[in-house]
Protein backbone atom coordinates (compact mmCIF):
# COMPACT_ATOMS: atom_id res chain seq x y z
CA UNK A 1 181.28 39.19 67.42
CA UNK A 2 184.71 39.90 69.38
CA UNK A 3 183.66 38.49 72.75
CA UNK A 4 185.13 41.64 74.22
CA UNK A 5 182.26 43.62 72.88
CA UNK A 6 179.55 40.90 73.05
CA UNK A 7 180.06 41.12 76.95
CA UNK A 8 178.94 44.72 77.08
CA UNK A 9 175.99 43.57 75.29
CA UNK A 10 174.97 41.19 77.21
CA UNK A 11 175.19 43.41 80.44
CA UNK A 12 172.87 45.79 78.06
CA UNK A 13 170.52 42.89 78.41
CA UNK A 14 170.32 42.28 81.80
CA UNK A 15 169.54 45.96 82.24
CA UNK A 16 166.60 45.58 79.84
CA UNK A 17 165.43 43.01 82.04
CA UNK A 18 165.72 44.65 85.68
CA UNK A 19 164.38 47.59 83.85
CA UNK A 20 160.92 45.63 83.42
CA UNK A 21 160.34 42.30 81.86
CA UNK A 22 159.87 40.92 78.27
CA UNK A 23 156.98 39.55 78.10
CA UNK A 24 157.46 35.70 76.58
CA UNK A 25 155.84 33.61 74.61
CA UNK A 26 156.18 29.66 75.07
CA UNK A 27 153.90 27.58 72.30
CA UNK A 28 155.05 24.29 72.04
CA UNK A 29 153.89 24.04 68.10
CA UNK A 30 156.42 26.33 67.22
CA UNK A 31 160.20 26.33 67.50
CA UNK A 32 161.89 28.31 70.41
CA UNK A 33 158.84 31.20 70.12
CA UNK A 34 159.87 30.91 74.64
CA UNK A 35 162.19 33.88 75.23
CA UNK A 36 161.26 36.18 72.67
CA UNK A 37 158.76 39.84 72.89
CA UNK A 38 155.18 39.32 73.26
CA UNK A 39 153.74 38.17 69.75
CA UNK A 40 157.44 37.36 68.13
CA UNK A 41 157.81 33.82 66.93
CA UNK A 42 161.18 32.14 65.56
CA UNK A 43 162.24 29.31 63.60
CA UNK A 44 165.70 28.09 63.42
CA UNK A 45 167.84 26.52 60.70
CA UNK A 46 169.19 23.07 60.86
CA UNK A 47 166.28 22.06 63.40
CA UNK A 48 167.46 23.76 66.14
CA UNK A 49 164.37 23.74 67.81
CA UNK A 50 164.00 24.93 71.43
CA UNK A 51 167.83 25.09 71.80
CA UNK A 52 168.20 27.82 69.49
CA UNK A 53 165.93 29.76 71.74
CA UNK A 54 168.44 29.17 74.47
CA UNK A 55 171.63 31.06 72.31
CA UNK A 56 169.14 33.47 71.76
CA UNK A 57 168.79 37.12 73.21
CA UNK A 58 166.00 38.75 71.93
CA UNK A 59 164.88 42.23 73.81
CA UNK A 60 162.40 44.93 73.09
CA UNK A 61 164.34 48.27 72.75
CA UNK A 62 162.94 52.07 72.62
CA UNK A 63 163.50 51.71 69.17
CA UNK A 64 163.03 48.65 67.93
CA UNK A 65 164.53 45.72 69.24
CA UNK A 66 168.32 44.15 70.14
CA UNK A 67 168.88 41.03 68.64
CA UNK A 68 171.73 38.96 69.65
CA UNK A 69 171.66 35.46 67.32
CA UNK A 70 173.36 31.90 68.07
CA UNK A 71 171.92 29.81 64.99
CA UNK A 72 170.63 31.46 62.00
CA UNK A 73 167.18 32.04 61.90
CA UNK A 74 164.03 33.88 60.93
CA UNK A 75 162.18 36.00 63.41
CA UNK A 76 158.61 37.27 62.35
CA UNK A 77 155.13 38.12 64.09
CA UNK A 78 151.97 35.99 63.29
CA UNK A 79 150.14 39.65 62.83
CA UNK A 80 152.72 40.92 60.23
CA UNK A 81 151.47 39.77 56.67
CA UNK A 82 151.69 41.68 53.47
CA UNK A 83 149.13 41.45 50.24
CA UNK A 84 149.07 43.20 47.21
CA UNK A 85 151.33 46.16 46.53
CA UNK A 86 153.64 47.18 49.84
CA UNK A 87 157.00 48.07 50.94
CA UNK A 88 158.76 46.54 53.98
CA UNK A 89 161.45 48.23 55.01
CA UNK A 90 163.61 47.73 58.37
CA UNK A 91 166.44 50.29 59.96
CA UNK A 92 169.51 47.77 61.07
CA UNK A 93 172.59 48.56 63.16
CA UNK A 94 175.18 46.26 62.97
CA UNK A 95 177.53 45.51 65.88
CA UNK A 96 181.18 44.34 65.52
CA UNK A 97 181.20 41.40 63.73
CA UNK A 98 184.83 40.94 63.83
CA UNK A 99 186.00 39.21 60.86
CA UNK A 100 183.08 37.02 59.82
CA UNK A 101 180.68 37.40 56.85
CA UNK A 102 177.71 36.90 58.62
CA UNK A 103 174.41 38.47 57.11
CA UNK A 104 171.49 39.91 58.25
CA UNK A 105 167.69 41.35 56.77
CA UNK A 106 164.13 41.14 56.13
CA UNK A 107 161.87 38.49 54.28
CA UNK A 108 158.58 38.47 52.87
CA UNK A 109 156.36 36.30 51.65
CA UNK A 110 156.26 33.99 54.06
CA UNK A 111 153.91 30.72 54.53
CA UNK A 112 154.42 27.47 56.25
CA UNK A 113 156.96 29.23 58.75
CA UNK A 114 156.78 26.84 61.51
CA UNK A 115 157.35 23.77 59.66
CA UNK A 116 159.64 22.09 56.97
CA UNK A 117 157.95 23.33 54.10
CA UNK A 118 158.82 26.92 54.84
CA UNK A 119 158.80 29.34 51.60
CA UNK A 120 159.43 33.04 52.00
CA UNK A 121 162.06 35.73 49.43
CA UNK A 122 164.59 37.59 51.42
CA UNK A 123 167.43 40.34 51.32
CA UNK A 124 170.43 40.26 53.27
CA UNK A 125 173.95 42.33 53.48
CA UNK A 126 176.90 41.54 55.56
CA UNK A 127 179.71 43.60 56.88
CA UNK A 128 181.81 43.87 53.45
CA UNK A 129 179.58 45.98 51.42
CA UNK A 130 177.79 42.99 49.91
CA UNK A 131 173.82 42.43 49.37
CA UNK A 132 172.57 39.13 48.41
CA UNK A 133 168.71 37.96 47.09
CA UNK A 134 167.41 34.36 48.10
CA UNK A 135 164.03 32.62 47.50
CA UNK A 136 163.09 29.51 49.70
CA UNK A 137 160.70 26.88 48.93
CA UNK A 138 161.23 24.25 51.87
CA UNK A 139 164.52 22.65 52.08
CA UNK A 140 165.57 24.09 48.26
CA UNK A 141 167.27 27.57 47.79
CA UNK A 142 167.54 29.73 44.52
CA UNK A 143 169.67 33.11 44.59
CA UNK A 144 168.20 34.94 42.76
CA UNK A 145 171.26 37.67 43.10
CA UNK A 146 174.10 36.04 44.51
CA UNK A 147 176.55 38.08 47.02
CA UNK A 148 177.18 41.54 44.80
CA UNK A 149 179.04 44.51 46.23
CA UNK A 150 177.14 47.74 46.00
CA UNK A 151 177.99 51.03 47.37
CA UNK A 152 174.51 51.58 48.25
CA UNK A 153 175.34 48.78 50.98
CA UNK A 154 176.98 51.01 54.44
CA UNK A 155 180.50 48.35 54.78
CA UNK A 156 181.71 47.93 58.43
CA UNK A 157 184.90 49.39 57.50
CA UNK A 158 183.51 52.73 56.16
CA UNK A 159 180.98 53.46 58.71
CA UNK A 160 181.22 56.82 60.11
CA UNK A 161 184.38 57.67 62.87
CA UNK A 162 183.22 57.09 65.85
CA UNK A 163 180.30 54.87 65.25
CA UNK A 164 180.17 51.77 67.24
CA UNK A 165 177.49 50.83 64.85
CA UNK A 166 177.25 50.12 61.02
CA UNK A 167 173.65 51.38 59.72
CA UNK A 168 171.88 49.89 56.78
CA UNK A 169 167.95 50.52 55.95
CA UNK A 170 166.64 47.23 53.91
CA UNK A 171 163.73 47.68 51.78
CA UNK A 172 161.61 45.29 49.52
CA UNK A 173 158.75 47.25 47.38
CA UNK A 174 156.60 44.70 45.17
CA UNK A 175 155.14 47.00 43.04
CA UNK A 176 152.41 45.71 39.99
CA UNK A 177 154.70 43.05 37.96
CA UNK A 178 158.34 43.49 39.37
CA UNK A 179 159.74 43.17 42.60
CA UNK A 180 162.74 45.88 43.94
CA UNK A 181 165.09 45.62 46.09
CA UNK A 182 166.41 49.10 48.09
CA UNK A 183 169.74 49.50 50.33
CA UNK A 184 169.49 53.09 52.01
CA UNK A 185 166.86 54.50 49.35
CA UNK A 186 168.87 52.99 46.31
CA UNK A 187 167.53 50.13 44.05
CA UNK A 188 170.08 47.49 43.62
CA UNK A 189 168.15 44.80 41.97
CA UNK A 190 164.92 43.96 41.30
CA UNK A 191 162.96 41.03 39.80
CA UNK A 192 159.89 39.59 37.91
CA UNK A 193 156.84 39.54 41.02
CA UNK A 194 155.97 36.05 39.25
CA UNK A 195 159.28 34.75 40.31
CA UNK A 196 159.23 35.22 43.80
CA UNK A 197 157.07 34.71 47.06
CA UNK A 198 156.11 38.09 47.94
CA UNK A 199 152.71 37.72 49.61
CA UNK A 200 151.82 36.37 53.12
CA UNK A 201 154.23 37.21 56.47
CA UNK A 202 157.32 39.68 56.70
CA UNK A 203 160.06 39.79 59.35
CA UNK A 204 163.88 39.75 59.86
CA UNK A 205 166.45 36.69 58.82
CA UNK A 206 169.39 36.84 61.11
CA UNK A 207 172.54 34.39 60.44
CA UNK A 208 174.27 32.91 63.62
CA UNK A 209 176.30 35.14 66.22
CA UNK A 210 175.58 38.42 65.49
CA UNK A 211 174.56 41.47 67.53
CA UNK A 212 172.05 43.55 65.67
CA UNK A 213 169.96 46.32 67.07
CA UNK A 214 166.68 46.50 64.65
CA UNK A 215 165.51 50.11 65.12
CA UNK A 216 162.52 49.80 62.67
CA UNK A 217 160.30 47.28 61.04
CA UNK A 218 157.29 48.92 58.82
CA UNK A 219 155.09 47.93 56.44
CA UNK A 220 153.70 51.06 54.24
CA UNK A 221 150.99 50.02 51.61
CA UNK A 222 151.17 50.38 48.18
CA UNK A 223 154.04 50.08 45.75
C-alpha cells in the first residue's frame, strides 16, 4: 500500500488498542500465533516464523477483522473445520494497494497447518479484476485455474466513486462430486471434489503488504 494511506491505518490500530485490548495468543509450537485475536493462529511463507508476527497487524473489528500483512501467509482458527457438504464464504475490503498485484482470500481444506507438510485449496483475487485457484500439498503447488479476469471479480479501478475500499465476497461451495468457486454470488470455476483438499480447516490467505479489512468469515452447511 501507498505509505501515505498505510499511516492512517496504522493510527486506526492504535485506536483499536486504547479502545480495549486484543487478546493474544503466544504458543511456541506454532509460527507467530503471538499478536493475533484470541483463538487465531498463523503460518507464514518462506519460514518466517515469529518475525512475520512482528510485520503483522492483526485486530478484531465490529465487523470482522483488519488485517494489515508483511509476508504472505495463512491465517485460520483451530475451531474452524469443514466436513462434508459446506460453503465458506468471506466479505473482503480491499485497501489501496497502489500498483502491486498482491492477492488475497479464503482456503479450505486444511491439515498439517503448522508444519512443512501443509495441504489446503484456496481462492484468491487481486486488485485487477483477476481470480486465481491453487491447491497445496507441502512445498508443491498446482493451479488449478491460473490468474483469469472475470467481471464477477470488483477491480480496484472500478470500485464505486467515493469508496476508499474495493469489496469482493469469496465463496467456495463443495457440493456432492464438484467443487465451485463464487466471486460476489457468481460461479467462475469449479472443479472435480476428488481433485482437491476440501475437508478439514478454513480461513483467509493473505499475500505480503496489504491492508484488508475482513468483514465476514462463515461457514453455512450443506452444498
Amino acid at each position: 500500500m501507498n505509505q501515505h494511506l498505510r499511516t492512517p491505518l496504522l493510527a486506526l490500530v492504535g485506536l483499536l488498542f486504547l479502545a480495549g485490548p486484543v487478546a493474544a495468543q503466544d504458543h511456541a509450537d506454532h509460527h507467530g500465533d503471538h499478536g493475533l485475536p484470541d483463538g487465531w493462529n498463523a503460518h507464514f511463507d518462506g519460514g518466517h516464523g515469529a518475525h512475520g508476527a512482528d510485520d503483522l497487524e492483526f485486530v478484531s473489528l465490529d465487523p470482522g477483522w483488519l488485517i494489515m500483512t508483511g509476508p504472505s501467509g495463512i491465517f485460520y482458527r483451530h475451531m474452524d473445520r469443514a466436513e462434508g457438504d459446506f460453503t465458506v464464504r468471506s466479505l473482503i475490503h480491499l485497501f489501496d494497494p497502489g500498483e502491486r498485484r498482491e492477492s488475497y482470500g479464503i482456503f479450505i481444506g486444511g491439515s498439517a497447518l503448522h508444519g512443512d507438510e501443509a495441504r489446503y485449496t484456496y481462492f484468491l483475487v487481486r486488485r485487477t479484476g483477476e481470480y486465481m485457484i491453487r491447491h497445496r500439498v507441502g512445498g508443491d503447488l498446482h493451479d488449478v485455474q491460473g490468474w483469469t479476469a472475470h467481471d464477477a471479480v470488483l477491480a480496484w479501478d472500478d470500485r464505486p466513486d467515493g469508496d476508499d475500499t474495493a469489496a469482493n465476497q469469496l465463496e467456495i461451495t463443495v457440493s456432492g462430486d464438484q467443487v465451485h468457486f463464487l466471486v460476489n454470488g457468481r460461479e467462475v470455476h469449479r472443479a472435480p471434489r476428488a481433485d482437491l483438499d476440501v475437508e478439514g480447516h478454513y480461513g483467509l490467505r493473505v499475500n505480503h503488504n496489504l491492508d484488508l479489512h475482513v468483514e465476514s468469515l462463515e461457514l453455512v452447511s450443506g452444498g
